[in-house]
C-alpha atoms as a PDB file:
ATOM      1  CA  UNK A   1       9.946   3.176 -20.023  1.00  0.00           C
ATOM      2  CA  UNK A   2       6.212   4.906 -20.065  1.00  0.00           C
ATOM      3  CA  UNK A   3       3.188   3.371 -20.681  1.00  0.00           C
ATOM      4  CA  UNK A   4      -0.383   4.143 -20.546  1.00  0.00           C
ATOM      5  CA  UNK A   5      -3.925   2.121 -20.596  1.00  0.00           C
ATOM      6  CA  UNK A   6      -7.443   3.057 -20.137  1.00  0.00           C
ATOM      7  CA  UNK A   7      -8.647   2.061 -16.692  1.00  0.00           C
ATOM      8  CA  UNK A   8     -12.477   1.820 -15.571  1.00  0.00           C
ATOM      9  CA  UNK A   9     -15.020   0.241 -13.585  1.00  0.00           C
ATOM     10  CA  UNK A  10     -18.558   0.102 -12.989  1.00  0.00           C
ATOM     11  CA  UNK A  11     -18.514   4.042 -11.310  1.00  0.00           C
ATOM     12  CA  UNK A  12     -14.929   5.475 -12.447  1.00  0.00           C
ATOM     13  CA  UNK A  13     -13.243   5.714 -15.481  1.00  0.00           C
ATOM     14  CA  UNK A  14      -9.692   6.846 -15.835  1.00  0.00           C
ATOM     15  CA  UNK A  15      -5.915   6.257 -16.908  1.00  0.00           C
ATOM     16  CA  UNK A  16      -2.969   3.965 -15.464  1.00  0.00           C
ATOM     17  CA  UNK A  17       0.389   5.061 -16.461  1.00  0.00           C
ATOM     18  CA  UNK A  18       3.788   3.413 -15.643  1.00  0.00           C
ATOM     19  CA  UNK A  19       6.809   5.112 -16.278  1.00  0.00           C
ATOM     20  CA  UNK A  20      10.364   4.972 -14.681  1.00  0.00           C
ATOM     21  CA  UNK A  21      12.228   7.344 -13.245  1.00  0.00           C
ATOM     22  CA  UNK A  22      16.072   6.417 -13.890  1.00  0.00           C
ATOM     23  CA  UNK A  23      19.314   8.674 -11.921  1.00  0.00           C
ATOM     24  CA  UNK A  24      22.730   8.435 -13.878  1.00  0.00           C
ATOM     25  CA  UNK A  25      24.964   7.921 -11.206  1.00  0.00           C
ATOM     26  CA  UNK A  26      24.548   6.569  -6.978  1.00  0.00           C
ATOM     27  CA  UNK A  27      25.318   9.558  -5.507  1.00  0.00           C
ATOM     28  CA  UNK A  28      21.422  10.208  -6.289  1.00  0.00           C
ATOM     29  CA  UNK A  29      20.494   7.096  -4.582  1.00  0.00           C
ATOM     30  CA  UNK A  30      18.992   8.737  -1.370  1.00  0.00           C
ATOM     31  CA  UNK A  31      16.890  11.015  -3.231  1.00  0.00           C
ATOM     32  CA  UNK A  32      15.545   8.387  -5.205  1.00  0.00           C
ATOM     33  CA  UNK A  33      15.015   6.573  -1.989  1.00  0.00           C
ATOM     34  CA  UNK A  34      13.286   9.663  -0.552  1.00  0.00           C
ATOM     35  CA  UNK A  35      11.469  10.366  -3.178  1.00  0.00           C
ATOM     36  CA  UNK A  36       9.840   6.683  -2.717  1.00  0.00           C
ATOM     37  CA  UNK A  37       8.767   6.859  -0.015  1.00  0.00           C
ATOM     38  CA  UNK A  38       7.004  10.209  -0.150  1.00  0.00           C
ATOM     39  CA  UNK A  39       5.044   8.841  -3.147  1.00  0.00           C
ATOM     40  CA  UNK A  40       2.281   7.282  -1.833  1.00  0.00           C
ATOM     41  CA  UNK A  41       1.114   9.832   0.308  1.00  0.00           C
ATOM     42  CA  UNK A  42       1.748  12.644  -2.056  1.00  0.00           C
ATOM     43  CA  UNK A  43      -1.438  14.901  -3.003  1.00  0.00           C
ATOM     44  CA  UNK A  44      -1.517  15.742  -6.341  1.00  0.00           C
ATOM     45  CA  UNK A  45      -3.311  18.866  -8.028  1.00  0.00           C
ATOM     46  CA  UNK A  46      -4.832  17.782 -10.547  1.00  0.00           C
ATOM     47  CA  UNK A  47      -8.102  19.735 -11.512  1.00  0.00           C
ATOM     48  CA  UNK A  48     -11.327  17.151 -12.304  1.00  0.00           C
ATOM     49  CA  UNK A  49      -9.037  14.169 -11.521  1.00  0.00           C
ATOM     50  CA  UNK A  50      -7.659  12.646  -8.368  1.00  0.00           C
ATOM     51  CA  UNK A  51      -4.927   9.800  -7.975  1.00  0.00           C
ATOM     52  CA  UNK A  52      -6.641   6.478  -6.612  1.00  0.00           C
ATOM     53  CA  UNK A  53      -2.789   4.729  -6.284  1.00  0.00           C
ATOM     54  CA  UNK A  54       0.247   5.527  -6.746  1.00  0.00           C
ATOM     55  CA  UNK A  55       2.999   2.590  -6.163  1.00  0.00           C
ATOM     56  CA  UNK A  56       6.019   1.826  -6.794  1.00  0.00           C
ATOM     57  CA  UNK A  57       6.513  -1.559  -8.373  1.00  0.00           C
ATOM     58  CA  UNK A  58      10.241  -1.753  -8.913  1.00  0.00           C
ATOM     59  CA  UNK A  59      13.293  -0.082  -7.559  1.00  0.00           C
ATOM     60  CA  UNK A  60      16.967  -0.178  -7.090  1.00  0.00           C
ATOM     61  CA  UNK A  61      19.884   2.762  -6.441  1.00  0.00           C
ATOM     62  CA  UNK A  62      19.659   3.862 -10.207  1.00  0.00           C
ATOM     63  CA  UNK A  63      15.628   3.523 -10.976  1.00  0.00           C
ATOM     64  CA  UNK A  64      12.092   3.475  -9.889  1.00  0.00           C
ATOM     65  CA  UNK A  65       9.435   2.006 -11.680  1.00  0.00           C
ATOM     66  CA  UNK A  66       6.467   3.678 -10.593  1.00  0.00           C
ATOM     67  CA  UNK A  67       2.366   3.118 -11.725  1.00  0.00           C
ATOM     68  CA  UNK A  68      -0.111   5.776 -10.933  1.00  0.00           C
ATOM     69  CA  UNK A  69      -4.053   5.181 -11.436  1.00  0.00           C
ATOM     70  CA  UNK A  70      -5.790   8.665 -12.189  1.00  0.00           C
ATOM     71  CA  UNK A  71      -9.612   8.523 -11.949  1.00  0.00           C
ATOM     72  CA  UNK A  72     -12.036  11.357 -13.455  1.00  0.00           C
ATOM     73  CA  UNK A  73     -13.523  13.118 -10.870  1.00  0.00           C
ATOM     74  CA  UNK A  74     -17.053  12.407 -11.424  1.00  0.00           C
ATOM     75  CA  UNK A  75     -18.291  15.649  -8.721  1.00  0.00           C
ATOM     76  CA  UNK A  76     -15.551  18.096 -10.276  1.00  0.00           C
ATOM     77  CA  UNK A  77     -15.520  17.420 -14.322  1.00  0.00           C
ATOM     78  CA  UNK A  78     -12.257  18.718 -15.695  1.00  0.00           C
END
């Protein structure tokens, strides 16, 4: 699953994208699980953009289902 939509408000402008991130197998449960929880308090590089959320809105052993809102860095164009 991916999907992408324009995003904007009175100040920002920028992208939200959903996508999933699916493991074949259980024995890759835990670093699904770790990866999870390091999400949200991940910085990202990303040059004339910065990540306003990043969540996860679904999960089990086999698959997140993660959205991330990426907002144009109105100080630092890209």
């Amino acid at each position: 699953m991916y999907r992408e939509r324009a995003w904007a408000s009175i100040t920002f402008s920028g992208m939200r994208y959903g996508f999933s991130i699916a493991y074949p197998d259980t024995a890759d449960a835990e670093a699904l699980r770790k990866f999870a929880r390091a999400l949200p308090e991940h910085e990202f590089a990303l040059p004339g953009y910065f990540v306003a959320d990043a969540v996860i809105t679904g999960q089990s052993d086999l698959r997140l289902t993660v959205e991330i809102l990426i907002i144009a860095d109105p100080v630092q164009p890209s």
